[in-house]
N, C-alpha and C. Protein backbone atom coordinates (compact mmCIF):
# COMPACT_ATOMS: atom_id res chain seq x y z
N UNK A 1 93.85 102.07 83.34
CA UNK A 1 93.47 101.17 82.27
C UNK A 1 92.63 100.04 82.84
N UNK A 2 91.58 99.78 82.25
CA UNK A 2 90.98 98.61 82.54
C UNK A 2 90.96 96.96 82.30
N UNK A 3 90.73 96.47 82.69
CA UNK A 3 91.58 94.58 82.66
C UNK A 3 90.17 94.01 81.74
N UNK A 4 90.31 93.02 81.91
CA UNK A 4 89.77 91.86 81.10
C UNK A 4 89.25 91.02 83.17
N UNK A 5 88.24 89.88 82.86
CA UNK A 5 87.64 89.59 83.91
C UNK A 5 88.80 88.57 84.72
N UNK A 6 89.45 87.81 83.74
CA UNK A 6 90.09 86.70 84.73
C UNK A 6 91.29 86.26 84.59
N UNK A 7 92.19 85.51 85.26
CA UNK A 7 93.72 84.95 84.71
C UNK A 7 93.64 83.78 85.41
N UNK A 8 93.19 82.28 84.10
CA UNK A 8 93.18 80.98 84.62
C UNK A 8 94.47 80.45 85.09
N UNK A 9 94.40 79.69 86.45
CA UNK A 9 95.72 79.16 87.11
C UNK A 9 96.03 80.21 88.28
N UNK A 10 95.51 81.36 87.82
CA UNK A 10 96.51 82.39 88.97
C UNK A 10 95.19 82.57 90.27
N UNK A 11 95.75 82.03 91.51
CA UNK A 11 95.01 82.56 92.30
C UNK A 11 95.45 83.22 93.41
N UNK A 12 94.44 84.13 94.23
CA UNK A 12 94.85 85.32 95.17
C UNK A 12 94.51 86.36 94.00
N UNK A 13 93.59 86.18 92.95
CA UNK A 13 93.18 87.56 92.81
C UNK A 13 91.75 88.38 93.72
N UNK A 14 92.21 89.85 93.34
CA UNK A 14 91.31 90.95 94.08
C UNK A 14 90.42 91.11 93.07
N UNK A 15 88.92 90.87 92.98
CA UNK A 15 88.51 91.94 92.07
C UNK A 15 87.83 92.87 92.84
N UNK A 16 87.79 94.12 91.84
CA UNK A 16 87.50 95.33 92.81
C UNK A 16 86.98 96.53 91.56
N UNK A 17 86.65 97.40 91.90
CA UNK A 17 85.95 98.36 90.93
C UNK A 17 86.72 99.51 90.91
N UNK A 18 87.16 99.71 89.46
CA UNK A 18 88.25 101.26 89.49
C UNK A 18 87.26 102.70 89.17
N UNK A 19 87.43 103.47 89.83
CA UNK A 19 86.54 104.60 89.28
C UNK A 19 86.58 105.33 88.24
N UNK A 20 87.88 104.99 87.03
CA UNK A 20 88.52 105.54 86.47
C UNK A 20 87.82 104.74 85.23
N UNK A 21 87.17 103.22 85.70
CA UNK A 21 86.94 102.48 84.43
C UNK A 21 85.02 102.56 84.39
N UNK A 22 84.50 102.37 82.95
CA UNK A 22 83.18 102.25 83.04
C UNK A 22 82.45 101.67 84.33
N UNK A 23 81.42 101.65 84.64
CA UNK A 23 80.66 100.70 85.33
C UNK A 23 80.62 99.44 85.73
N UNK A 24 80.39 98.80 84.40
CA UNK A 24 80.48 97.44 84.18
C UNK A 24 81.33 96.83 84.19
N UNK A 25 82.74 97.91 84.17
CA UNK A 25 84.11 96.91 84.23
C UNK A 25 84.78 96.68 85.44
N UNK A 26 85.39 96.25 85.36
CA UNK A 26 86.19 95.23 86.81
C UNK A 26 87.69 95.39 86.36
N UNK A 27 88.58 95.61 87.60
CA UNK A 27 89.94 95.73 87.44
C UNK A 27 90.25 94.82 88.37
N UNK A 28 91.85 94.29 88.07
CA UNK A 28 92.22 92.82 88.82
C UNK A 28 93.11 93.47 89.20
N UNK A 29 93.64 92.46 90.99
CA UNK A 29 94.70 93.11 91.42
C UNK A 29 95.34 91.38 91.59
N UNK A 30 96.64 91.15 91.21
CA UNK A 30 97.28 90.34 91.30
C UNK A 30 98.77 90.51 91.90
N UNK A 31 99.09 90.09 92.74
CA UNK A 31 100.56 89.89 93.80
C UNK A 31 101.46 89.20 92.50
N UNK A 32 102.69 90.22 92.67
CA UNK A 32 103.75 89.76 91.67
C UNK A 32 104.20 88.24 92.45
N UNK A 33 104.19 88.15 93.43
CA UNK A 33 104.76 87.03 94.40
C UNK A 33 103.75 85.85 93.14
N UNK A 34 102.16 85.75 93.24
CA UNK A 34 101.38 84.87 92.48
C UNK A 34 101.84 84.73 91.21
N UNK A 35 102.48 85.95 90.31
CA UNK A 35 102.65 85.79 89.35
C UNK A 35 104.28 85.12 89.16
N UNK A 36 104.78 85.66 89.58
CA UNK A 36 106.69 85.32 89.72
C UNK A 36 106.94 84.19 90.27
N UNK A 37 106.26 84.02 91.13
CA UNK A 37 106.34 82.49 92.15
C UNK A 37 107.64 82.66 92.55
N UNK A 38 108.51 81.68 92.51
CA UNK A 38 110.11 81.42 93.08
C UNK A 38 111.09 82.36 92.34
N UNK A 39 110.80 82.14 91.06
CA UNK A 39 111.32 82.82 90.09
C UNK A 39 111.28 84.17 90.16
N UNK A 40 112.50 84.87 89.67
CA UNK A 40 112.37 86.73 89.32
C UNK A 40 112.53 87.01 88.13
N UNK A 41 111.79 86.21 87.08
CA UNK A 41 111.24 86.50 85.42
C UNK A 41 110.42 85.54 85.31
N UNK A 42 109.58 86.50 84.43
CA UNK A 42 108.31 86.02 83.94
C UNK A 42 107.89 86.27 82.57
N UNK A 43 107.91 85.70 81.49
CA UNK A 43 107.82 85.75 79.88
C UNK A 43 106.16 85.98 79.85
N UNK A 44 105.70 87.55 79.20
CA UNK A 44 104.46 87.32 78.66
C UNK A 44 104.35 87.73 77.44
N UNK A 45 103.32 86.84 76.54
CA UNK A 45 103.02 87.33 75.85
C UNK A 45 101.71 88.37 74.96
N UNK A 46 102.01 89.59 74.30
CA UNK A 46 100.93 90.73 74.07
C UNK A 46 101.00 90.39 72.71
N UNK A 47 100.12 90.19 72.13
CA UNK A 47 99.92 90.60 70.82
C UNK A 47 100.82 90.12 69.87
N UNK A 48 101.90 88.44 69.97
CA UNK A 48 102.59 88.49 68.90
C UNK A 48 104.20 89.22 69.39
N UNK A 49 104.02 89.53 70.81
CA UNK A 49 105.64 90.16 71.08
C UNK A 49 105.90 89.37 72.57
N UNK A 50 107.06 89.08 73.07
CA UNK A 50 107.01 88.76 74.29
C UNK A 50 107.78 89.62 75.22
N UNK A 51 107.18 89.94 76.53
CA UNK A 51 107.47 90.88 77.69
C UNK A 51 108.50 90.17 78.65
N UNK A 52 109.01 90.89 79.03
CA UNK A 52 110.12 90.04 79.93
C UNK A 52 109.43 90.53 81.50
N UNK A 53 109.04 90.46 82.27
CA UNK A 53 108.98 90.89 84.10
C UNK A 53 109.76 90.21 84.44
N UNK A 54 110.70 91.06 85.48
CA UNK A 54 111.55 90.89 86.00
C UNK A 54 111.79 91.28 87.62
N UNK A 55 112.36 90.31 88.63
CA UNK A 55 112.34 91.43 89.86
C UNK A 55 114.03 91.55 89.67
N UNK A 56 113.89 92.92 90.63
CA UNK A 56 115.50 92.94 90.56
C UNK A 56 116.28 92.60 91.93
N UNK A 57 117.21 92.40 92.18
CA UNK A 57 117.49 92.28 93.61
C UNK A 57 117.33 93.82 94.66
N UNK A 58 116.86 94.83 94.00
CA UNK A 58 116.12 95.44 95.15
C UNK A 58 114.78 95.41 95.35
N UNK A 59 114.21 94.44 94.60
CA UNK A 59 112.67 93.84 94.93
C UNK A 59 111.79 94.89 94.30
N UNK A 60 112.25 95.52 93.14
CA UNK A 60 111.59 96.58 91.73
C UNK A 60 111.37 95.11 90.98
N UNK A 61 109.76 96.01 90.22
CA UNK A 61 109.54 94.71 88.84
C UNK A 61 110.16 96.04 87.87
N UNK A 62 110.69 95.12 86.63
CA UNK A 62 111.04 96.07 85.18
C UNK A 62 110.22 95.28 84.12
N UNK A 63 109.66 96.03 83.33
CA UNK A 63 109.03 95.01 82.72
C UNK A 63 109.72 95.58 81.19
N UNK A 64 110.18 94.51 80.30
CA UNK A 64 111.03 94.75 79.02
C UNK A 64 110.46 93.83 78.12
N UNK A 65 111.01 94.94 76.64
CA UNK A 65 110.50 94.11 75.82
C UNK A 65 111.31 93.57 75.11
């Protein structure tokens, strides 16, 4: 699947080119560490619903809705 160009605040991103996506598009690689920080949940929201990420104590993300 292909990303969108940027995520303001978050830095240590990769951008890099997927072969899987058009040309013109760009896929992001972001470290759960950047995103999770200290914390092992992270609330996002898609569309009007919110996602739970989670690490677990064997260092798996779950991501719930």
């Amino acid at each position: 699947m292909c990303a969108s160009p940027s995520l303001p605040g978050i830095t240590g991103l990769s951008h890099h080119h997927d072969p899987a996506c058009p040309k013109d598009s760009e896929s992001r690689e972001v470290s759960s560490t950047d995103l999770l920080g200290e914390s092992n949940v992270l609330i996002i929201t898609h569309n009007g619903q919110r996602y739970q990420l989670r690490r677990t104590r064997q260092n798996k993300l779950i991501l719930t809705r």
